[in-house]
PDB file of N, CA and C in Angstrom:
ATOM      1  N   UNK A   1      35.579  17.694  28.568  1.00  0.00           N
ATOM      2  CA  UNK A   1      36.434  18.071  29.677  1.00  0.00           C
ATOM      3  C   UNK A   1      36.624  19.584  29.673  1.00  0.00           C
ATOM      4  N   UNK A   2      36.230  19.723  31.081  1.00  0.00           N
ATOM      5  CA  UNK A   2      36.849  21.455  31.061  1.00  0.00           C
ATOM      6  C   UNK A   2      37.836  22.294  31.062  1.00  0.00           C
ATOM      7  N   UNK A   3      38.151  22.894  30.407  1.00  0.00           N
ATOM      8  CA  UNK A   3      39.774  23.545  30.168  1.00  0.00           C
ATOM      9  C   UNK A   3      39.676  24.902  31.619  1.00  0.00           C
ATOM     10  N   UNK A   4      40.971  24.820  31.255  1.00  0.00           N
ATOM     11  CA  UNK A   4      41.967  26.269  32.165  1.00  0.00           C
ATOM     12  C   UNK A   4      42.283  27.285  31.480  1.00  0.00           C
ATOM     13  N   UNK A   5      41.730  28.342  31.797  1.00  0.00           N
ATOM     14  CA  UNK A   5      42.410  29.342  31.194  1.00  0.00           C
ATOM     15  C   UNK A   5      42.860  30.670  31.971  1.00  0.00           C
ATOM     16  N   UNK A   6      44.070  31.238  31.611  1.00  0.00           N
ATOM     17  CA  UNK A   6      45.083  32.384  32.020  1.00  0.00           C
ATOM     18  C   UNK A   6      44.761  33.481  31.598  1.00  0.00           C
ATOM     19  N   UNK A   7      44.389  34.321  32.146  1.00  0.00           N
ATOM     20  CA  UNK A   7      44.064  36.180  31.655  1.00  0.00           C
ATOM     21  C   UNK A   7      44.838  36.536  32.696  1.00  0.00           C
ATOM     22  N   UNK A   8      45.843  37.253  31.850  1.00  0.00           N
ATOM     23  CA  UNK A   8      47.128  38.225  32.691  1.00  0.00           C
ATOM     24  C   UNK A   8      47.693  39.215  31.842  1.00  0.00           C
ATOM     25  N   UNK A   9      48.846  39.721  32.154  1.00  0.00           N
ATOM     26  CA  UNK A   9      49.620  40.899  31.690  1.00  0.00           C
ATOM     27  C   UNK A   9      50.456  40.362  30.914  1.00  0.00           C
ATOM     28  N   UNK A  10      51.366  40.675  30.025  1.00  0.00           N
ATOM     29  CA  UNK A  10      52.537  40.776  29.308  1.00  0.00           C
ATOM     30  C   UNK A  10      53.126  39.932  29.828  1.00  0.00           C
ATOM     31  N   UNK A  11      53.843  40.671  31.272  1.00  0.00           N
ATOM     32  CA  UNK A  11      54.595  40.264  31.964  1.00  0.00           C
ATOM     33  C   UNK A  11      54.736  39.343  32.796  1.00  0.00           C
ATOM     34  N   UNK A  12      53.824  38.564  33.059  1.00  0.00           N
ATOM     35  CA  UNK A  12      53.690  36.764  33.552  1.00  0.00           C
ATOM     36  C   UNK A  12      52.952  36.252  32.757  1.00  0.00           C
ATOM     37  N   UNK A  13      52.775  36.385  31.612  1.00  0.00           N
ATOM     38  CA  UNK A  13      52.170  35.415  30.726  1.00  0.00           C
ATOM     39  C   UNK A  13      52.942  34.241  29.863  1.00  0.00           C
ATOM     40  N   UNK A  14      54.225  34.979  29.815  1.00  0.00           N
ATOM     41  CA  UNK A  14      55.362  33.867  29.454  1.00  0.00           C
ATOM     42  C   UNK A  14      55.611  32.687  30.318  1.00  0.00           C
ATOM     43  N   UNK A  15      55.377  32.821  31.736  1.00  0.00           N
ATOM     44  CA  UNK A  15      55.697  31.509  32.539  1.00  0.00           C
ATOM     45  C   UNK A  15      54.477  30.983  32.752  1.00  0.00           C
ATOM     46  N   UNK A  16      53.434  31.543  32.354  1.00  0.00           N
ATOM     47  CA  UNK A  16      52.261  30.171  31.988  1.00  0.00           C
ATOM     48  C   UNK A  16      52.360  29.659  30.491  1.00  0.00           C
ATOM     49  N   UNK A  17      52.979  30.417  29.994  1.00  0.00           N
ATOM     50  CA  UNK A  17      52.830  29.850  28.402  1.00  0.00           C
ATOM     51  C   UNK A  17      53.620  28.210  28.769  1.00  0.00           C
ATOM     52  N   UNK A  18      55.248  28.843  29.288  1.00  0.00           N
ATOM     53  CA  UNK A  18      56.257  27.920  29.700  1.00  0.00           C
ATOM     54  C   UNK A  18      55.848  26.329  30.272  1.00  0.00           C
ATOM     55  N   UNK A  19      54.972  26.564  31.149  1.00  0.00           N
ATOM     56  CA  UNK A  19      54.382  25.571  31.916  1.00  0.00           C
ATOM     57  C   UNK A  19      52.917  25.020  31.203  1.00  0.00           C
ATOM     58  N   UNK A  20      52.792  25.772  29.735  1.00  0.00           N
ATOM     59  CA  UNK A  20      51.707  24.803  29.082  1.00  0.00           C
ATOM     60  C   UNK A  20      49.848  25.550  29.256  1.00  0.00           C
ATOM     61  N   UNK A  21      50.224  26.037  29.919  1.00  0.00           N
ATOM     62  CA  UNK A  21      48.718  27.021  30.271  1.00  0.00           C
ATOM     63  C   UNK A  21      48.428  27.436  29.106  1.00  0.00           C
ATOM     64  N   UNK A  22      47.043  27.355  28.782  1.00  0.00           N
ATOM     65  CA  UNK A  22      46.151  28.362  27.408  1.00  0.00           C
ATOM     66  C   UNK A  22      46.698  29.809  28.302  1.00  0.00           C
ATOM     67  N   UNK A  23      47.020  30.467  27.870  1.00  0.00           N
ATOM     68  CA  UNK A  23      47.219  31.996  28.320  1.00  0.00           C
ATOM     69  C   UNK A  23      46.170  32.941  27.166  1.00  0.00           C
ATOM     70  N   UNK A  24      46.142  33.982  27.466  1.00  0.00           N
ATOM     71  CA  UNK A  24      45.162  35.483  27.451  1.00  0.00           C
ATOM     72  C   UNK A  24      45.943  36.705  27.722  1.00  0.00           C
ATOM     73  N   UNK A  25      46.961  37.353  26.946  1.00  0.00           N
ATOM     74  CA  UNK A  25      47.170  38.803  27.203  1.00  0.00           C
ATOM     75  C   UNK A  25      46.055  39.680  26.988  1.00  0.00           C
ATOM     76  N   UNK A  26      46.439  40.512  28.430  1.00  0.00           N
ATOM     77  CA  UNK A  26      45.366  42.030  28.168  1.00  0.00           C
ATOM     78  C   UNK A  26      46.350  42.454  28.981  1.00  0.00           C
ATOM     79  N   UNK A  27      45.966  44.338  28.900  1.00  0.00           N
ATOM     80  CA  UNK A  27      46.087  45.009  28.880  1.00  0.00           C
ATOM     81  C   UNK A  27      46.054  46.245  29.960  1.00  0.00           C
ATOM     82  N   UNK A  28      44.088  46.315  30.268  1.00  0.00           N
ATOM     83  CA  UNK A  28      43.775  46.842  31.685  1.00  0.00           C
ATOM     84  C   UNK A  28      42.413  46.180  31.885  1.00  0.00           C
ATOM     85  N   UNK A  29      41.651  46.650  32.763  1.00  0.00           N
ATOM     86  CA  UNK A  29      40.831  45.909  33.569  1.00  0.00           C
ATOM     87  C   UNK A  29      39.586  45.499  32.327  1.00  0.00           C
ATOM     88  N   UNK A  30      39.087  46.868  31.299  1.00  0.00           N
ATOM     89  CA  UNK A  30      38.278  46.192  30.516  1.00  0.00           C
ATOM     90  C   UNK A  30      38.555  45.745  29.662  1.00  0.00           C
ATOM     91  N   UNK A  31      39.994  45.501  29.204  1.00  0.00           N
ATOM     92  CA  UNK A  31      39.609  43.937  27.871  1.00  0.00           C
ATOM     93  C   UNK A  31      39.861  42.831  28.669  1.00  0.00           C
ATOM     94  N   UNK A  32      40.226  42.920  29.697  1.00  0.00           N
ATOM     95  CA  UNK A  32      40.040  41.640  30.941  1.00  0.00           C
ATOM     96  C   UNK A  32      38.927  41.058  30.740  1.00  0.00           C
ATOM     97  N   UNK A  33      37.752  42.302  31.365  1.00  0.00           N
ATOM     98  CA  UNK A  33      36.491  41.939  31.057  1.00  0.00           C
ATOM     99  C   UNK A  33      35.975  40.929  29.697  1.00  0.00           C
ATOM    100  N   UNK A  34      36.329  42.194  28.967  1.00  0.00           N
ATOM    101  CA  UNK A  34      35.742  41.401  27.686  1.00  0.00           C
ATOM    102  C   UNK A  34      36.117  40.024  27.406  1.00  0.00           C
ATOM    103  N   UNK A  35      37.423  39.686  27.764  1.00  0.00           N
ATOM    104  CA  UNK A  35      37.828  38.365  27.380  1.00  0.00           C
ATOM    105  C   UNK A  35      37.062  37.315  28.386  1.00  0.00           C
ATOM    106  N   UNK A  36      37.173  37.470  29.879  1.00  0.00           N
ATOM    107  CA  UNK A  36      36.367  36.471  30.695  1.00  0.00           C
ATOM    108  C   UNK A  36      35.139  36.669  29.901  1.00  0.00           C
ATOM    109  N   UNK A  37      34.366  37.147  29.251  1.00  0.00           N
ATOM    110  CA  UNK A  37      32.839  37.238  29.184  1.00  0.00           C
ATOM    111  C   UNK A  37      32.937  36.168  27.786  1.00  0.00           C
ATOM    112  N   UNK A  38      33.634  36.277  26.951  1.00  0.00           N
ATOM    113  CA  UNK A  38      34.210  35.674  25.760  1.00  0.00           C
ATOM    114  C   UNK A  38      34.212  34.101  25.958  1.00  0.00           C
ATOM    115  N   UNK A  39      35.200  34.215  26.790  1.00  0.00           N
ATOM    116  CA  UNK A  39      35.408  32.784  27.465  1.00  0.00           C
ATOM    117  C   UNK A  39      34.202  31.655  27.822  1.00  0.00           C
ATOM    118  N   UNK A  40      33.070  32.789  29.104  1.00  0.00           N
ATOM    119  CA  UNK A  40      32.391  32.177  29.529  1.00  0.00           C
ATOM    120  C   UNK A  40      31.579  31.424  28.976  1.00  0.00           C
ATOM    121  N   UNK A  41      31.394  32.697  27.433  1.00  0.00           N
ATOM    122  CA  UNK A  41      30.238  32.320  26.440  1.00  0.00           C
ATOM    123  C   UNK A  41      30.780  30.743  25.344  1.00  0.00           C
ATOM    124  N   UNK A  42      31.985  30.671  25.856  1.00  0.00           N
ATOM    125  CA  UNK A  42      32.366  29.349  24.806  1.00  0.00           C
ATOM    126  C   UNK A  42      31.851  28.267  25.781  1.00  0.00           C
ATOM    127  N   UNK A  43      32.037  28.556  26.655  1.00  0.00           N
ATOM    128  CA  UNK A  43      31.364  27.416  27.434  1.00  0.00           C
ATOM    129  C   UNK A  43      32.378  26.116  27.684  1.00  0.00           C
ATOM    130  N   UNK A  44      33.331  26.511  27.287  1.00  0.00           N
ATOM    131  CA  UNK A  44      34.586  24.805  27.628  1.00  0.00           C
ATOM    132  C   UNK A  44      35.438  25.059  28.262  1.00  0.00           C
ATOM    133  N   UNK A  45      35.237  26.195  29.375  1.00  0.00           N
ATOM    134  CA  UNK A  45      36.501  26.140  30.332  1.00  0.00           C
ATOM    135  C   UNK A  45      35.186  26.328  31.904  1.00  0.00           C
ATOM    136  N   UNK A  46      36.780  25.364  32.249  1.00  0.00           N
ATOM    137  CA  UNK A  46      35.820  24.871  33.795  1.00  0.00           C
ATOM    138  C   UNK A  46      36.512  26.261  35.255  1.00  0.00           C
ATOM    139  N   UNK A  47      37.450  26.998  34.781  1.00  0.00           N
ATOM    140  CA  UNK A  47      38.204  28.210  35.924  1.00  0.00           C
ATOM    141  C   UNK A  47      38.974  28.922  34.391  1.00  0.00           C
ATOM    142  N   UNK A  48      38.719  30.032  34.961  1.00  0.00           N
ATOM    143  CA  UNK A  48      39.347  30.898  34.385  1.00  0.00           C
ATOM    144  C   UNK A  48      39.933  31.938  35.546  1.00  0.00           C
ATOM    145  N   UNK A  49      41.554  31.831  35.133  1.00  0.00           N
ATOM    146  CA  UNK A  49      42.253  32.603  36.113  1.00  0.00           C
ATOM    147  C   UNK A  49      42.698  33.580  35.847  1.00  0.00           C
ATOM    148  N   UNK A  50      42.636  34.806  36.858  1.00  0.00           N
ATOM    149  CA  UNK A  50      42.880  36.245  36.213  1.00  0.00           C
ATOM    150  C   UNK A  50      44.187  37.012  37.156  1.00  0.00           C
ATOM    151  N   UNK A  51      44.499  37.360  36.677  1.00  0.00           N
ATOM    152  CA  UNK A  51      45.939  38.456  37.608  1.00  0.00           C
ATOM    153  C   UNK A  51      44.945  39.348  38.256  1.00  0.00           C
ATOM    154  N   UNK A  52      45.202  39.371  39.583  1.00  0.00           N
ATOM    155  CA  UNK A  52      44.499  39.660  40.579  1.00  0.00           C
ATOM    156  C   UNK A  52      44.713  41.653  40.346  1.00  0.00           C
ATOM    157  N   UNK A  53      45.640  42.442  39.697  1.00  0.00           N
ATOM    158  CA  UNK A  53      46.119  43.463  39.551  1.00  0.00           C
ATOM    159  C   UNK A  53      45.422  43.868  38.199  1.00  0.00           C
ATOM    160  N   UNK A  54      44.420  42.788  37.762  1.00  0.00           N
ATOM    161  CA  UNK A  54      44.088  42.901  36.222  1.00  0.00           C
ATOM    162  C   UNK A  54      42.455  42.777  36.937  1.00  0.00           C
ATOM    163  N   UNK A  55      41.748  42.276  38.004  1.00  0.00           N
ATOM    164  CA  UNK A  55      40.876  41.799  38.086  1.00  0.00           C
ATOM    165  C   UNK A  55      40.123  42.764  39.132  1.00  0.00           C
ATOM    166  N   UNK A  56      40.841  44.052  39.558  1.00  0.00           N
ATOM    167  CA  UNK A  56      39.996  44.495  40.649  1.00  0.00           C
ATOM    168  C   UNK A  56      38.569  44.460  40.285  1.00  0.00           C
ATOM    169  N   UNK A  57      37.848  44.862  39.739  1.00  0.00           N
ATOM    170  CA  UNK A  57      36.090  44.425  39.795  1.00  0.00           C
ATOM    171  C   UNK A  57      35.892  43.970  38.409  1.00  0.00           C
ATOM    172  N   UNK A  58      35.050  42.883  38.549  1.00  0.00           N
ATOM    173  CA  UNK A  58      35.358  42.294  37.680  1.00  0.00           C
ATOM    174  C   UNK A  58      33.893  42.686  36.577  1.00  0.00           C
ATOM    175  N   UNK A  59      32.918  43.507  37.143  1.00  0.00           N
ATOM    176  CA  UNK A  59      32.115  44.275  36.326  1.00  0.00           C
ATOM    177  C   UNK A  59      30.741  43.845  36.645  1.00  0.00           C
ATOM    178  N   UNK A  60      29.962  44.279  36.378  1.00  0.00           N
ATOM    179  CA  UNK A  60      28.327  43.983  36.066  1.00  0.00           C
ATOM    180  C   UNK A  60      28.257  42.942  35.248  1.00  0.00           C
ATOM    181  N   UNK A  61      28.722  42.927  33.727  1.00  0.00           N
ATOM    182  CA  UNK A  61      28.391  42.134  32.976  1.00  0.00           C
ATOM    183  C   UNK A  61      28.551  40.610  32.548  1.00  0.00           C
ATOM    184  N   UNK A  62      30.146  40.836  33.916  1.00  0.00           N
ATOM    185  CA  UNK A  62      30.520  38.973  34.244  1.00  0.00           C
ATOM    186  C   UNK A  62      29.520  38.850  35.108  1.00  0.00           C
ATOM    187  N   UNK A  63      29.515  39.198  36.468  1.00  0.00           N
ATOM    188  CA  UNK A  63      28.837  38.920  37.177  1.00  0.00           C
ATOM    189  C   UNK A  63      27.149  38.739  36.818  1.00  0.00           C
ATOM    190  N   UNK A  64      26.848  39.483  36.498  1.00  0.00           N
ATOM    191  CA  UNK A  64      25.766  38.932  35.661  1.00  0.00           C
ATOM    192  C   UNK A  64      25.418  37.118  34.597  1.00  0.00           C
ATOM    193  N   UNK A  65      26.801  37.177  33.886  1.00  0.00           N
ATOM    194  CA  UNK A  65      26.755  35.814  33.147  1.00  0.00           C
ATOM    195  C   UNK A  65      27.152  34.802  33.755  1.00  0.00           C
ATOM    196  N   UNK A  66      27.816  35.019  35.332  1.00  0.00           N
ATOM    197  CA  UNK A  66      28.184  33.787  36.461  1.00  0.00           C
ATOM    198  C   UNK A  66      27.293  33.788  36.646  1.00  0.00           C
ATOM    199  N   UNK A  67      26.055  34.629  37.035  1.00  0.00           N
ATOM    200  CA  UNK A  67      25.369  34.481  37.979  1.00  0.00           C
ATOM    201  C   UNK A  67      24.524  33.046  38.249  1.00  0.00           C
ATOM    202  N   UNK A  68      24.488  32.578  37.301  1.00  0.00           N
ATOM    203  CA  UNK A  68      23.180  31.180  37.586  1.00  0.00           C
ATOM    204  C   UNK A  68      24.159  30.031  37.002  1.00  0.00           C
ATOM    205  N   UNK A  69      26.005  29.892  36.757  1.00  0.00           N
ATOM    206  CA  UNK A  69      25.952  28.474  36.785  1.00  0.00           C
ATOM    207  C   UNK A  69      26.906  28.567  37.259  1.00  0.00           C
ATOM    208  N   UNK A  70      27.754  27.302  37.401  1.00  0.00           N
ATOM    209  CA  UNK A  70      28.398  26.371  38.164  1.00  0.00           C
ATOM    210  C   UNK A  70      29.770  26.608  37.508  1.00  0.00           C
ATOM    211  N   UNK A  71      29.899  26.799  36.415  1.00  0.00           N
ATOM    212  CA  UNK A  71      31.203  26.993  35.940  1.00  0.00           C
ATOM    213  C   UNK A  71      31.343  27.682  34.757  1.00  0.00           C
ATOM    214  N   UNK A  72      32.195  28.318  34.064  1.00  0.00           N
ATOM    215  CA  UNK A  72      33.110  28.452  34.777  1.00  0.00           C
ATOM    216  C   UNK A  72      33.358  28.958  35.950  1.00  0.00           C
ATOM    217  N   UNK A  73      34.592  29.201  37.155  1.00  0.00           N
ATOM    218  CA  UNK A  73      34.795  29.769  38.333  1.00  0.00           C
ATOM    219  C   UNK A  73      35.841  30.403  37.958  1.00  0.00           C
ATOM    220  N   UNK A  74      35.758  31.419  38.294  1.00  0.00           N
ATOM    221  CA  UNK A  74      36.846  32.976  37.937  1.00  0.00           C
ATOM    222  C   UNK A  74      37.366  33.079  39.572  1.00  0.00           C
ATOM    223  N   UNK A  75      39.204  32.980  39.048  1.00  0.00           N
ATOM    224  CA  UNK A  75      39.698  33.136  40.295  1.00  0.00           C
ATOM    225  C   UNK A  75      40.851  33.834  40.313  1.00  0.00           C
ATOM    226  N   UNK A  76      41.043  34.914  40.802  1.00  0.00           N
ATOM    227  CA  UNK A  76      41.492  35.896  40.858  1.00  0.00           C
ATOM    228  C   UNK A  76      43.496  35.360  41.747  1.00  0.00           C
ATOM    229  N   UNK A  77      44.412  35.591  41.009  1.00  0.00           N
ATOM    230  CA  UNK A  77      45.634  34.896  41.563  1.00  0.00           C
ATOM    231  C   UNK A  77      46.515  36.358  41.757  1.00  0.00           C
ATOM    232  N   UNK A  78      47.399  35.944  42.418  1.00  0.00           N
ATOM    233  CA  UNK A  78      48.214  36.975  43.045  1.00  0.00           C
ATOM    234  C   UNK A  78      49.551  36.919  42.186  1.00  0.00           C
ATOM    235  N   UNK A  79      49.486  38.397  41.972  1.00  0.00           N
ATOM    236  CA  UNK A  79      51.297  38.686  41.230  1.00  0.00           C
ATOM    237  C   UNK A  79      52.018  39.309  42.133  1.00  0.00           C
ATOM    238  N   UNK A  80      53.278  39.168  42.172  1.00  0.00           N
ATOM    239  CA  UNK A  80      53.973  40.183  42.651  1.00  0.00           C
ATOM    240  C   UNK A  80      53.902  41.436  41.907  1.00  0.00           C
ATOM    241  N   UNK A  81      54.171  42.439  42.376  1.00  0.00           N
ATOM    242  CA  UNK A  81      54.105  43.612  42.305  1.00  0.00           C
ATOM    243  C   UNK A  81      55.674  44.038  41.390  1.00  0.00           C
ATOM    244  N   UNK A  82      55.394  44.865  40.253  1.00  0.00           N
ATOM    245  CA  UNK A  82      57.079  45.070  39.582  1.00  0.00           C
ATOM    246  C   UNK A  82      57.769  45.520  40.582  1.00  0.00           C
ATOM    247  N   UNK A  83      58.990  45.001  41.175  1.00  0.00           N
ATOM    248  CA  UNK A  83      60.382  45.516  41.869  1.00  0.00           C
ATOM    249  C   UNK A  83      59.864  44.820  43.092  1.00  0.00           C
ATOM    250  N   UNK A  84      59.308  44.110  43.548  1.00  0.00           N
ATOM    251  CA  UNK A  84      58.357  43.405  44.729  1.00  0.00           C
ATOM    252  C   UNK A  84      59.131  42.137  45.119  1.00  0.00           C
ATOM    253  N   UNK A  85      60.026  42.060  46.037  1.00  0.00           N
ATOM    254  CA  UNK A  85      60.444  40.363  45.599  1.00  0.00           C
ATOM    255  C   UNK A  85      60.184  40.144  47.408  1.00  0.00           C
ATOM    256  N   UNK A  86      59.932  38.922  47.565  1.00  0.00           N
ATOM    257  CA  UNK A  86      59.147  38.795  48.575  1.00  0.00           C
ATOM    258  C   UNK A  86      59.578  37.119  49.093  1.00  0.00           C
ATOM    259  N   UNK A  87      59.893  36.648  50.509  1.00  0.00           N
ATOM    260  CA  UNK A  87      60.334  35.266  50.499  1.00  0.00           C
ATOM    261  C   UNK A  87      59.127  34.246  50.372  1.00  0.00           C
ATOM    262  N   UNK A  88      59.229  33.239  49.738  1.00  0.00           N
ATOM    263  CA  UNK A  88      58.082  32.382  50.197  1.00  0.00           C
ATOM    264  C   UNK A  88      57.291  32.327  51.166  1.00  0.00           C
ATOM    265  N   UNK A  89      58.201  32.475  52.074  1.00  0.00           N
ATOM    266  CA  UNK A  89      57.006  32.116  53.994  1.00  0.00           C
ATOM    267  C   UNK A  89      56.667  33.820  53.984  1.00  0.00           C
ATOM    268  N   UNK A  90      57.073  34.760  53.659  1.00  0.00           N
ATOM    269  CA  UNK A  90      56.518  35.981  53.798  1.00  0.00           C
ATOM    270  C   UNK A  90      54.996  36.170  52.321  1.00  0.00           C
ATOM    271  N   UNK A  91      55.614  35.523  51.748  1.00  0.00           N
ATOM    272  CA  UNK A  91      54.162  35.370  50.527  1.00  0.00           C
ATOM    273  C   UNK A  91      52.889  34.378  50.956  1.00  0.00           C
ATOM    274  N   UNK A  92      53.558  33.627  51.545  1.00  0.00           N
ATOM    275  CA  UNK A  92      52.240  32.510  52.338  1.00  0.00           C
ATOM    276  C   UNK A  92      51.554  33.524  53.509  1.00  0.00           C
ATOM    277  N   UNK A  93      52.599  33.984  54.374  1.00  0.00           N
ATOM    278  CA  UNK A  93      52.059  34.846  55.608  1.00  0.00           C
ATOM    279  C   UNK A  93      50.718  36.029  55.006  1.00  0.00           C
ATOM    280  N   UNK A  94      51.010  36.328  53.772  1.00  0.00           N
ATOM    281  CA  UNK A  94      49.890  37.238  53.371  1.00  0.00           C
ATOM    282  C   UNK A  94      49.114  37.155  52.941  1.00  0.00           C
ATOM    283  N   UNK A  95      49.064  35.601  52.467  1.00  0.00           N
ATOM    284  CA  UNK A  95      48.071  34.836  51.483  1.00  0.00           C
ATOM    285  C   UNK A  95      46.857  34.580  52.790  1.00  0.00           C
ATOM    286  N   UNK A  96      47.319  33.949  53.689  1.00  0.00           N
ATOM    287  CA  UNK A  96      46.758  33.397  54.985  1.00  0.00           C
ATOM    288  C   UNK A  96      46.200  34.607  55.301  1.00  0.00           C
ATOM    289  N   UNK A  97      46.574  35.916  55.708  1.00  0.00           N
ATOM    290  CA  UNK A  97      46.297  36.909  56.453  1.00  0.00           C
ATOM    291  C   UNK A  97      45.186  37.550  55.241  1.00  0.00           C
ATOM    292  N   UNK A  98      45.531  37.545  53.991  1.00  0.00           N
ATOM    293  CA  UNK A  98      44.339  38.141  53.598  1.00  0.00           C
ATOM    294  C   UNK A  98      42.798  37.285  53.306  1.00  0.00           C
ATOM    295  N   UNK A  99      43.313  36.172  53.620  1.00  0.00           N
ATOM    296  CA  UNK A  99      41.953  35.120  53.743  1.00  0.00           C
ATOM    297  C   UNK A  99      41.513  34.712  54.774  1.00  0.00           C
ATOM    298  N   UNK A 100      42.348  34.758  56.152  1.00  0.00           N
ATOM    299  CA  UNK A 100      41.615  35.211  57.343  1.00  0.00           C
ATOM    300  C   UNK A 100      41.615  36.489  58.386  1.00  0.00           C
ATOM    301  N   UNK A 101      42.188  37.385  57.776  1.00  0.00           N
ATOM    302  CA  UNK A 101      42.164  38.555  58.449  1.00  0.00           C
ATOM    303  C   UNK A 101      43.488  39.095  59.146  1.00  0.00           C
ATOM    304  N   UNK A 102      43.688  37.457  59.932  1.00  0.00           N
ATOM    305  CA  UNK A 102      44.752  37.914  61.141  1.00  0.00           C
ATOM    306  C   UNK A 102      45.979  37.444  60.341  1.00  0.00           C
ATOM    307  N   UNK A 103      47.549  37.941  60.942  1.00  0.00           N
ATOM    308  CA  UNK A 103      48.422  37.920  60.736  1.00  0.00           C
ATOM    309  C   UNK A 103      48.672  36.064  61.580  1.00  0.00           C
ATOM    310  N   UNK A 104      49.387  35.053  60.834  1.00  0.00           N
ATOM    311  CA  UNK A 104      49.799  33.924  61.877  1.00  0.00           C
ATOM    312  C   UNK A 104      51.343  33.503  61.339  1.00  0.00           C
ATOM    313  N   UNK A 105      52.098  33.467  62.294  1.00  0.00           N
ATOM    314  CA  UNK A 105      53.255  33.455  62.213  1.00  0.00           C
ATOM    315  C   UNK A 105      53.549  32.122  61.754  1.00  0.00           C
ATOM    316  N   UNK A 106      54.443  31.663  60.493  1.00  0.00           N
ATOM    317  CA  UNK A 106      54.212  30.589  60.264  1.00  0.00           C
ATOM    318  C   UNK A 106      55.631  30.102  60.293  1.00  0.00           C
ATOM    319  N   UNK A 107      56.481  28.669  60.841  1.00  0.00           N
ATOM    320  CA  UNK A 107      57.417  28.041  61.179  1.00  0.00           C
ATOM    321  C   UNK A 107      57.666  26.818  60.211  1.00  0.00           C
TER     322      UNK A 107
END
């Protein structure tokens, strides 16, 4: 069975610990790297999820070791921003808008 795993910051890594998640502290973008590449090479996780503020490019050398299979799938999740507090329907409104472009007003 394929596992889950968490690559994030300090600072939300405690509420995946909380909720049971394998978690991954780093740091900045390349021991990010290094750890997804780590990961991939164990071969027993089926997604590996990264703090989207930790993940801007995720390098040559992952992309390279995704390149020809099926899993793991590296997926990049959204943090708030420190001092950022934001309502639910205004966090959905941007989720939507940055995955289809347009702004949709949601009720």
């Amino acid at each position: 069975m394929n596992r889950l795993a968490i690559i994030t910051d300090s600072g939300t890594a405690t509420g995946f610990r909380l909720a049971g998640a394998e978690t991954f502290e780093v740091k900045d973008n390349r021991e990010m790297q290094e750890k997804v590449l780590e990961l991939i090479n164990t071969e027993s996780y089926g997604l590996i999820a990264v703090n989207d503020q930790l993940a801007g490019d995720l390098g040559e050398d992952v992309a390279r070791a995704l390149k020809n299979k099926a899993l793991p799938v590296v997926l990049p999740f959204p943090v708030p921003r420190e001092g950022q507090v934001i309502s639910g329907e205004q966090y959905l409104a941007k989720l939507v808008k940055d995955a289809i472009g347009f702004y949709v007003k949601l009720k």
